[in-house]
C-alpha atoms as a PDB file:
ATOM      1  CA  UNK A   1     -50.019 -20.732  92.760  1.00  0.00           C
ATOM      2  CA  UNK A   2     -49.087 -21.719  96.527  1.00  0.00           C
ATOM      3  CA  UNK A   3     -45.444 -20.870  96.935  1.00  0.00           C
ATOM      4  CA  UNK A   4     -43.808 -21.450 100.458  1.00  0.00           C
ATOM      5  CA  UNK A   5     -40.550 -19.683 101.129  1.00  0.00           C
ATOM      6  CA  UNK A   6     -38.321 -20.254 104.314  1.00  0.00           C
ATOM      7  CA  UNK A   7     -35.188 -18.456 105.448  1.00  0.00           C
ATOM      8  CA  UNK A   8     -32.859 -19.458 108.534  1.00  0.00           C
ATOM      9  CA  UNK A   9     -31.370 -16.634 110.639  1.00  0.00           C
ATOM     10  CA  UNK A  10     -28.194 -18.601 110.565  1.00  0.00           C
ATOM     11  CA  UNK A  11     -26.423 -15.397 112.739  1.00  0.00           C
ATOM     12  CA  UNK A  12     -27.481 -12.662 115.008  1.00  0.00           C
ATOM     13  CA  UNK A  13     -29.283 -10.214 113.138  1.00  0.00           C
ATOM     14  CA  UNK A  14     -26.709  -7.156 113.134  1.00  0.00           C
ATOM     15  CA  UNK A  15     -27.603  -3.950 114.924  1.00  0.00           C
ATOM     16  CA  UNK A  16     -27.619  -2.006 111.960  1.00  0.00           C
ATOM     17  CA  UNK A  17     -29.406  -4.331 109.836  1.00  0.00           C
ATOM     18  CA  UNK A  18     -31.925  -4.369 112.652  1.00  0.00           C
ATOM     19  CA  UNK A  19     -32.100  -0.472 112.598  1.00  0.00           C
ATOM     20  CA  UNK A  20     -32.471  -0.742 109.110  1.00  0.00           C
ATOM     21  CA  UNK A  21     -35.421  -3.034 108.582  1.00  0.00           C
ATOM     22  CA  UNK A  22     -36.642  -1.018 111.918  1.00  0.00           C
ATOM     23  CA  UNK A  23     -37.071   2.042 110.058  1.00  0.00           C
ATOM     24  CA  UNK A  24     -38.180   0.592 106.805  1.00  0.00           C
ATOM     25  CA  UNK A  25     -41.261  -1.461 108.462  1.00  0.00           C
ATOM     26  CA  UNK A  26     -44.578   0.695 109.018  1.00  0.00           C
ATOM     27  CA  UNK A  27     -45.279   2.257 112.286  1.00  0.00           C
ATOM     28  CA  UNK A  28     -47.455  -0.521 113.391  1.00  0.00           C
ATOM     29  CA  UNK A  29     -44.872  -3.225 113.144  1.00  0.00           C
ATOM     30  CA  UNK A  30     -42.502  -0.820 114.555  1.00  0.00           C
ATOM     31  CA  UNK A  31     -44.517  -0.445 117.704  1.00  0.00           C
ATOM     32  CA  UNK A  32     -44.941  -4.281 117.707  1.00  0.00           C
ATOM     33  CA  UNK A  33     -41.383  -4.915 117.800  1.00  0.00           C
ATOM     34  CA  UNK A  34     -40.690  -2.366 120.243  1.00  0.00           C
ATOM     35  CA  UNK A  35     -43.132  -4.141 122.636  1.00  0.00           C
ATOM     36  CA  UNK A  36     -40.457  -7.479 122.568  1.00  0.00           C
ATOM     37  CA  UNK A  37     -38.189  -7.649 125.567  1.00  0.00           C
ATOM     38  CA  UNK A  38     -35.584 -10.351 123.731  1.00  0.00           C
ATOM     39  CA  UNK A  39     -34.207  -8.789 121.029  1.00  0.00           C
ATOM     40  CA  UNK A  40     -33.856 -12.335 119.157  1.00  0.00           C
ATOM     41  CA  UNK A  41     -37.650 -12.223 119.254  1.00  0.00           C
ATOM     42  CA  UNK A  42     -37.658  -8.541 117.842  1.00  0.00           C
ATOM     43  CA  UNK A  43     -35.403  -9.281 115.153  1.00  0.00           C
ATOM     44  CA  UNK A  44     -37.811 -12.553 114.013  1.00  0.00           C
ATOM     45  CA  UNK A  45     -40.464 -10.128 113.823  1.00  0.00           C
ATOM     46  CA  UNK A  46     -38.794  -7.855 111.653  1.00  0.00           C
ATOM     47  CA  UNK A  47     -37.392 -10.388 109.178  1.00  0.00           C
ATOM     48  CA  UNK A  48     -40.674 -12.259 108.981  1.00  0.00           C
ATOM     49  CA  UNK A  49     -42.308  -8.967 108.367  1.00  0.00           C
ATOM     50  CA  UNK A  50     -39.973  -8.062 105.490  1.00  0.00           C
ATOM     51  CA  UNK A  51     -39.877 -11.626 104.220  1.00  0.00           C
ATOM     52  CA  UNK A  52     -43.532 -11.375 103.445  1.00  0.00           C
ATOM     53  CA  UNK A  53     -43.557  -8.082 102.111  1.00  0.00           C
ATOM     54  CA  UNK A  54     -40.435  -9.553  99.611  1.00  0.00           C
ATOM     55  CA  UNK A  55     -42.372 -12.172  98.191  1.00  0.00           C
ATOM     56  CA  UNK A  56     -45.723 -10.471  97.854  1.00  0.00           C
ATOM     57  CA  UNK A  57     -43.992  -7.531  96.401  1.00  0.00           C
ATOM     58  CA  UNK A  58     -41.961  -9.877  93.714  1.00  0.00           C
ATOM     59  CA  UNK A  59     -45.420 -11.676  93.136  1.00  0.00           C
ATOM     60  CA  UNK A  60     -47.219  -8.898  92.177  1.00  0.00           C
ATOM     61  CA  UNK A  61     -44.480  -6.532  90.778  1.00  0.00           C
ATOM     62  CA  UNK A  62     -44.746  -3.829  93.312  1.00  0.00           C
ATOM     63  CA  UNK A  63     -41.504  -2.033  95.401  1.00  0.00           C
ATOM     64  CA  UNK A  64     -41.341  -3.501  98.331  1.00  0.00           C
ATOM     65  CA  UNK A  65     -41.968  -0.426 100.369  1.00  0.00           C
ATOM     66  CA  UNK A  66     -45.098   0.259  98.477  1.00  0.00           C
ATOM     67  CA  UNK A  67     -46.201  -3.297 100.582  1.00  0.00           C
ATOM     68  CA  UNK A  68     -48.253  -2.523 103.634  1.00  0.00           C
ATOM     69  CA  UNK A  69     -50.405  -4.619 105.690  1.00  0.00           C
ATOM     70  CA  UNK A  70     -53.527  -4.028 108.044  1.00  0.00           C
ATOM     71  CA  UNK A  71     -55.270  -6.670 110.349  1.00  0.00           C
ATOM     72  CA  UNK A  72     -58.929  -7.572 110.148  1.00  0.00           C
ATOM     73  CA  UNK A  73     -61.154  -7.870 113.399  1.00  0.00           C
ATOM     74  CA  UNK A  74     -59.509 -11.921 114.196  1.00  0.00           C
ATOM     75  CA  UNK A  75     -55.943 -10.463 113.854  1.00  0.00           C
ATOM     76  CA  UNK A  76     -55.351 -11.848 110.291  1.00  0.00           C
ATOM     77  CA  UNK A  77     -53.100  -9.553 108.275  1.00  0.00           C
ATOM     78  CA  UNK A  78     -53.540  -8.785 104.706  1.00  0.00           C
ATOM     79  CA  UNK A  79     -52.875  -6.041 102.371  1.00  0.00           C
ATOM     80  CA  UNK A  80     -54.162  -2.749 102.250  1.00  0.00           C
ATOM     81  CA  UNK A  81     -56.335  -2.429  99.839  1.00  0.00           C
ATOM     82  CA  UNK A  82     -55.394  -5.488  98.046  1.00  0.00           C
ATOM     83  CA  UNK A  83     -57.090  -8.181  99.925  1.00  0.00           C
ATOM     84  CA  UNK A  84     -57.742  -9.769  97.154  1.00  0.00           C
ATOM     85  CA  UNK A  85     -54.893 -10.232  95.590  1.00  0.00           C
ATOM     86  CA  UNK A  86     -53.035 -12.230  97.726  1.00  0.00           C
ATOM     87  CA  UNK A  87     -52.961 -14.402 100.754  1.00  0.00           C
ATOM     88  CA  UNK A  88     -49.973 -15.015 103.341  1.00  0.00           C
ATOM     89  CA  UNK A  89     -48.932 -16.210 106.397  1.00  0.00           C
ATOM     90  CA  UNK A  90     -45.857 -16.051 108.453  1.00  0.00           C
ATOM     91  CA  UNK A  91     -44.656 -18.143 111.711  1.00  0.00           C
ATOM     92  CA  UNK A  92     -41.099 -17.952 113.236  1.00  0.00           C
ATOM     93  CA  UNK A  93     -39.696 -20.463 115.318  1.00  0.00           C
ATOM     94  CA  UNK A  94     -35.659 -20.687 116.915  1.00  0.00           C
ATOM     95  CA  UNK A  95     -33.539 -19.724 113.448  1.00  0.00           C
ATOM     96  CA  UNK A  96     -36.000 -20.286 111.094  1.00  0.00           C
ATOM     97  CA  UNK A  97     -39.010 -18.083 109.271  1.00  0.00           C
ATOM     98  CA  UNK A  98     -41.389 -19.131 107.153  1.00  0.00           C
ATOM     99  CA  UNK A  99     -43.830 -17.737 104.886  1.00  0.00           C
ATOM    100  CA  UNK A 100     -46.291 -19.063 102.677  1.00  0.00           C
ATOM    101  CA  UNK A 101     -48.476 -16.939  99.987  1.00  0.00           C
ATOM    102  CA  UNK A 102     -51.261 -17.662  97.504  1.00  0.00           C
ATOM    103  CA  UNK A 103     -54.773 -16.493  95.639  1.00  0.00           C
ATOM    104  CA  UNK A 104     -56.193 -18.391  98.420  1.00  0.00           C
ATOM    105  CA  UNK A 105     -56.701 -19.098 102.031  1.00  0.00           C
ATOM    106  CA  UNK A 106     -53.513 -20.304 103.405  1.00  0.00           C
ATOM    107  CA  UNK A 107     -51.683 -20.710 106.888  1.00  0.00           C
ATOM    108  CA  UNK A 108     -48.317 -22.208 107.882  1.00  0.00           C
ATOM    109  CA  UNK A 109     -47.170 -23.107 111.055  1.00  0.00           C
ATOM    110  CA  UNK A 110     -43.377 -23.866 112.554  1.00  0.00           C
ATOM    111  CA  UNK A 111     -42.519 -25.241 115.899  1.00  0.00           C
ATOM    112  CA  UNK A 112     -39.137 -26.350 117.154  1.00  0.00           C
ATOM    113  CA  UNK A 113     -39.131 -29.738 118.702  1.00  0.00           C
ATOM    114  CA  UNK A 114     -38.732 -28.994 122.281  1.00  0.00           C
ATOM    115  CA  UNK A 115     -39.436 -31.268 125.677  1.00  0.00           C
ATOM    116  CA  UNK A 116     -43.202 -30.923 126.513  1.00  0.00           C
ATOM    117  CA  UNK A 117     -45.903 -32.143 129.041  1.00  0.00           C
ATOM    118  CA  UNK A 118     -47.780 -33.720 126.706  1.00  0.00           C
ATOM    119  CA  UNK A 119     -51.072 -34.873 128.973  1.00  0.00           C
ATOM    120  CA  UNK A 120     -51.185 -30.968 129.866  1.00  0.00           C
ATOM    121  CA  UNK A 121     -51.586 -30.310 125.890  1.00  0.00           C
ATOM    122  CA  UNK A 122     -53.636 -33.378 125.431  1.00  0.00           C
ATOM    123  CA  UNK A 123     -57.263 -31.098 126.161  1.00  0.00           C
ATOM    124  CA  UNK A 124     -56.361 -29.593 122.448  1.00  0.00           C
ATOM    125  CA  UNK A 125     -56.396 -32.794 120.829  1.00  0.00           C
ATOM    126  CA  UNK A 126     -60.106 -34.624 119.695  1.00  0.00           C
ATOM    127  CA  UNK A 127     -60.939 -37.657 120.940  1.00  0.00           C
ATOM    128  CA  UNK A 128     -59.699 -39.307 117.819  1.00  0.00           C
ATOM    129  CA  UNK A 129     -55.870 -37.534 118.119  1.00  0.00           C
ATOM    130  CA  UNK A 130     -55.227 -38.333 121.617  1.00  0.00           C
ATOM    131  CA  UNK A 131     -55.668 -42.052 120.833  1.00  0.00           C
ATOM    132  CA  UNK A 132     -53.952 -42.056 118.058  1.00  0.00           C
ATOM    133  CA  UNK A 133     -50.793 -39.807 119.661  1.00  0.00           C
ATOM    134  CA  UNK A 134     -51.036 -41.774 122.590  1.00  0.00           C
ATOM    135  CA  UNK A 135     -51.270 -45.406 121.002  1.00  0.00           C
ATOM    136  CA  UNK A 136     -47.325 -43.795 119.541  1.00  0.00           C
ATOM    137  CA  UNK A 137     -44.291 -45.709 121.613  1.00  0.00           C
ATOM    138  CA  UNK A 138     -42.597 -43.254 124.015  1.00  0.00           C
ATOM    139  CA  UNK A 139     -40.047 -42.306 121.823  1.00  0.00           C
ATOM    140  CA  UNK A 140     -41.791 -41.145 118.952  1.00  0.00           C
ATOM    141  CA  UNK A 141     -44.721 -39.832 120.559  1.00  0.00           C
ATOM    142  CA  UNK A 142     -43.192 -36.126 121.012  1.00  0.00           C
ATOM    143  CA  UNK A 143     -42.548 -35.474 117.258  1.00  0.00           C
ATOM    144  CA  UNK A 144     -45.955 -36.956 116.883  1.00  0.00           C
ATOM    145  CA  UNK A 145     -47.430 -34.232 119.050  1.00  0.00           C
ATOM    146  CA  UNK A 146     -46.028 -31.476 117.041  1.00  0.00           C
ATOM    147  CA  UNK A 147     -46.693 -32.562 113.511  1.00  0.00           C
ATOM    148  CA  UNK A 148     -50.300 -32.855 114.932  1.00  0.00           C
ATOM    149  CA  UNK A 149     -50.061 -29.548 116.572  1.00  0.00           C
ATOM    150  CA  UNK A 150     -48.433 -27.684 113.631  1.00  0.00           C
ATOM    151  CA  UNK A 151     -51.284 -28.651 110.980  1.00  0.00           C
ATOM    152  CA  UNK A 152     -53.876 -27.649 113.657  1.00  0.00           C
ATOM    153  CA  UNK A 153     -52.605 -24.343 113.964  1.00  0.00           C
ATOM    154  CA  UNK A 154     -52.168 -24.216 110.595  1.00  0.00           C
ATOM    155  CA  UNK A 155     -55.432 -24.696 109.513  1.00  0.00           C
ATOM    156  CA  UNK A 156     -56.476 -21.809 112.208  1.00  0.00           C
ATOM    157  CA  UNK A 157     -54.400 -19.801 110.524  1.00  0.00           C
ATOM    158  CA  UNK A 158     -55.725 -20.235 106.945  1.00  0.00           C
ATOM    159  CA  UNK A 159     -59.553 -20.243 108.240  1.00  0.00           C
ATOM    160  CA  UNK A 160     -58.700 -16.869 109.797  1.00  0.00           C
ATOM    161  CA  UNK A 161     -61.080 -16.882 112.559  1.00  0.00           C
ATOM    162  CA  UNK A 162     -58.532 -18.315 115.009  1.00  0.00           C
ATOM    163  CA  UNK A 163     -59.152 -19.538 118.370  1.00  0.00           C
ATOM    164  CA  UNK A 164     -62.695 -18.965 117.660  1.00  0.00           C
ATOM    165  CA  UNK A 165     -62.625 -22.192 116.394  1.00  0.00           C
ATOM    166  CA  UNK A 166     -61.467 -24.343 119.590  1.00  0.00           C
ATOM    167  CA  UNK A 167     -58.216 -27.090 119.052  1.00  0.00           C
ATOM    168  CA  UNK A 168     -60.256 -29.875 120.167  1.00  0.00           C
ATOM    169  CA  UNK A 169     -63.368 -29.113 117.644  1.00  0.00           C
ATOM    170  CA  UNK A 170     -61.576 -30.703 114.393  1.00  0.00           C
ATOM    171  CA  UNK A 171     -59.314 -33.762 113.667  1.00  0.00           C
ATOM    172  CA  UNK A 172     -56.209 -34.306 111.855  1.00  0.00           C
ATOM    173  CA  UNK A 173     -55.853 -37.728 110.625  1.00  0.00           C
ATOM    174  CA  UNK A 174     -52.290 -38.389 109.398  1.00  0.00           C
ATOM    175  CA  UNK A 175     -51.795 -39.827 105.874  1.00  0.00           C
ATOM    176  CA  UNK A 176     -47.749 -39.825 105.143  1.00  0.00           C
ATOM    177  CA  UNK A 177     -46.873 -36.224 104.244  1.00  0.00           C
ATOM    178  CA  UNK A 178     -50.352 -35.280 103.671  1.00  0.00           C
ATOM    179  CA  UNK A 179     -53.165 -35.575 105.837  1.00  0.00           C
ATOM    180  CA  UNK A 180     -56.794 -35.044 105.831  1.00  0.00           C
ATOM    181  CA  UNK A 181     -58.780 -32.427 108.159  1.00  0.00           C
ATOM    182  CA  UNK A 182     -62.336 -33.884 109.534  1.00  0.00           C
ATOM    183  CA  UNK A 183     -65.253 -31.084 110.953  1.00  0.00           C
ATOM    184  CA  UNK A 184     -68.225 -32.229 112.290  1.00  0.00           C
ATOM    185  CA  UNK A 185     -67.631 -35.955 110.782  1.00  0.00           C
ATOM    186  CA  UNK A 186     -67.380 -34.487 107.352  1.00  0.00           C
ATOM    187  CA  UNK A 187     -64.071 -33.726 105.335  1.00  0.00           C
ATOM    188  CA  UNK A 188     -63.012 -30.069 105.433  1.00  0.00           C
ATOM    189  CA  UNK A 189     -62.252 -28.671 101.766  1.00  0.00           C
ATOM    190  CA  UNK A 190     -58.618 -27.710 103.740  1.00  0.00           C
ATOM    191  CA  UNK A 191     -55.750 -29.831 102.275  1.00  0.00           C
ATOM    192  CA  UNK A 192     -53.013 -30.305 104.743  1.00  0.00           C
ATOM    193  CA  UNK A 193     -48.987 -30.895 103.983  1.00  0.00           C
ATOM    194  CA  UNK A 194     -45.640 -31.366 106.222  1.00  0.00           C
ATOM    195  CA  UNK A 195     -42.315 -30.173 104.895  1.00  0.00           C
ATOM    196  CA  UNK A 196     -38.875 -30.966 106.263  1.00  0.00           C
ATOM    197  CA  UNK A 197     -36.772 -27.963 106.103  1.00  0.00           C
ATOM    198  CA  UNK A 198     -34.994 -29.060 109.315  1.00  0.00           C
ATOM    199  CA  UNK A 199     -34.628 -31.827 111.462  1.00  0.00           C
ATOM    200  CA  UNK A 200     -35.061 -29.863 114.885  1.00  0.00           C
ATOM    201  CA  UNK A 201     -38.453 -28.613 113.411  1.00  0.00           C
ATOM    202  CA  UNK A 202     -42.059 -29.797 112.267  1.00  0.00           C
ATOM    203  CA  UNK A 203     -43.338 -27.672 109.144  1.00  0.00           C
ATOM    204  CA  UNK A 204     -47.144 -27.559 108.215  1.00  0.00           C
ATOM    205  CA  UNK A 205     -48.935 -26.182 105.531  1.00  0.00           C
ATOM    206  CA  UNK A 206     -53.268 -25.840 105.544  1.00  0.00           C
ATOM    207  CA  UNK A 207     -54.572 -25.043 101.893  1.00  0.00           C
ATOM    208  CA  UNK A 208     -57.970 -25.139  99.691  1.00  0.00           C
ATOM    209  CA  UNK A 209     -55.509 -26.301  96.579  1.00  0.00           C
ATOM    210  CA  UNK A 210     -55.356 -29.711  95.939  1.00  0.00           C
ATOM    211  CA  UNK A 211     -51.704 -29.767  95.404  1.00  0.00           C
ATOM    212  CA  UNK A 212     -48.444 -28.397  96.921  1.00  0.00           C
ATOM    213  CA  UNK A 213     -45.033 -27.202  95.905  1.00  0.00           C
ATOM    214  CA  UNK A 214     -42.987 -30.158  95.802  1.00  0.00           C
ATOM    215  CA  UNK A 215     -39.895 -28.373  98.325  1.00  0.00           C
ATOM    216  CA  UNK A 216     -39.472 -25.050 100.501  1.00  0.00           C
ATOM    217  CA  UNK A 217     -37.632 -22.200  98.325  1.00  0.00           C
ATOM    218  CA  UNK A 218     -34.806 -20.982 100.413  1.00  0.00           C
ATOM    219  CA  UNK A 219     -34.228 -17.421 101.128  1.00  0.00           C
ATOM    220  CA  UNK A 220     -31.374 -16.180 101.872  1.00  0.00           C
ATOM    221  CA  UNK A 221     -31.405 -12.790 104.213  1.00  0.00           C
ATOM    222  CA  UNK A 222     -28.184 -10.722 103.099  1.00  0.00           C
ATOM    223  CA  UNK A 223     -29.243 -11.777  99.666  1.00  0.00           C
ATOM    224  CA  UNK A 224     -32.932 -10.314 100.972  1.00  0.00           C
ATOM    225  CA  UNK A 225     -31.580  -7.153 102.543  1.00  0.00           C
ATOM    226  CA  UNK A 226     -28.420  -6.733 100.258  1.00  0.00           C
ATOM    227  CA  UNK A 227     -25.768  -7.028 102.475  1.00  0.00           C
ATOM    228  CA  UNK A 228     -22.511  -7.535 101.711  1.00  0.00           C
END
């Protein structure tokens, strides 16, 4: 079953907190986070880290310390030794993270709506999503761009192979909430779905299920770390 959890950081992750989920985390994320020069972007990192190793480990009835993950040769991360089991994906973006998990191939992706140069990102797009983004009146054309831009990276992150597979090679073609993913001229067995979880932001989903969870779960992160 393809359950998608999000949490918003709604306040400054507290130094001990931090410290906390700092020395809890493996020594690979550790180093990772230690490699951030913001420390907003450190402390995204860390909850998204234990935000997926929550829901995996109340999935499949483990302690979430027993939860560890190792990357394959694109960068995907899965768990050690239990590959099969489960599959996940995290993105972060401003005050929210997101995670989505399943028996299957899945990737989620988050961007905050932010003032772009669109005809510099345009070289991503196919043939067929430029026209369409660009036929878009001036005004809606920049939340166009990024629910076309979240379901493409999406679907790079459920493939797994990531920008092996150039931007430009595929085409999303928009169909409400749901949209369909075209390779080569053919139909990709990858399902694609937007959620609205804020208005600032542009969720997508890329799955091999035919159906989604109606809504986001909401996490809550003292509830998560017990605080308070």
């Amino acid at each position: 079953m393809l359950q998608i959890f999000a949490l918003h950081m709604k306040e400054r992750l507290s130094r001990t907190a931090f410290h906390r989920l700092l020395t809890e985390s493996s020594i690979e994320r550790q180093t990772k986070v230690q490699r951030f020069l913001k420390y907003e972007d450190a402390a995204r990192s860390l909850v998204g880290d234990r935000l997926a190793r929550e829901v995996i480990a109340n999935r499949i009835g483990q302690s979430v310390n027993d939860i560890r993950f190792e990357v394959d040769p694109y960068g995907k991360p899965h768990l050690v030794d239990r590959k099969e089991l489960i599959c996940f994906n995290v993105s972060h973006s401003g005050d929210w993270i997101v995670c989505a998990i399943d028996v299957l191939p899945v990737g989620i992706d988050l961007e905050r709506i932010k003032p772009i140069d669109i005809q510099i990102a345009l070289p991503y797009f196919s043939k067929q999503e430029r026209a369409e983004l660009m036929s878009n009146p001036l005004e809606q054309r920049l939340a166009h761009f990024y629910e076309l831009w979240t379901m493409k990276e999406s679907f790079i992150k459920a493939d797994g192979r990531g920008l092996s597979i150039p931007l430009h090679s595929f085409t999303v073609r928009k169909n409400g909430s749901s949209s369909q993913l075209i390779m080569e001229d053919k139909l990709s067995d990858f399902q694609l779905k937007q959620y609205v979880i804020d208005a600032a932001y542009k969720l997508a989903v890329c799955s091999k299920r035919g159906y989604f969870p109606k809504q986001v779960m909401m996490v809550e992160l003292n509830s998560m770390l017990q605080i308070g």
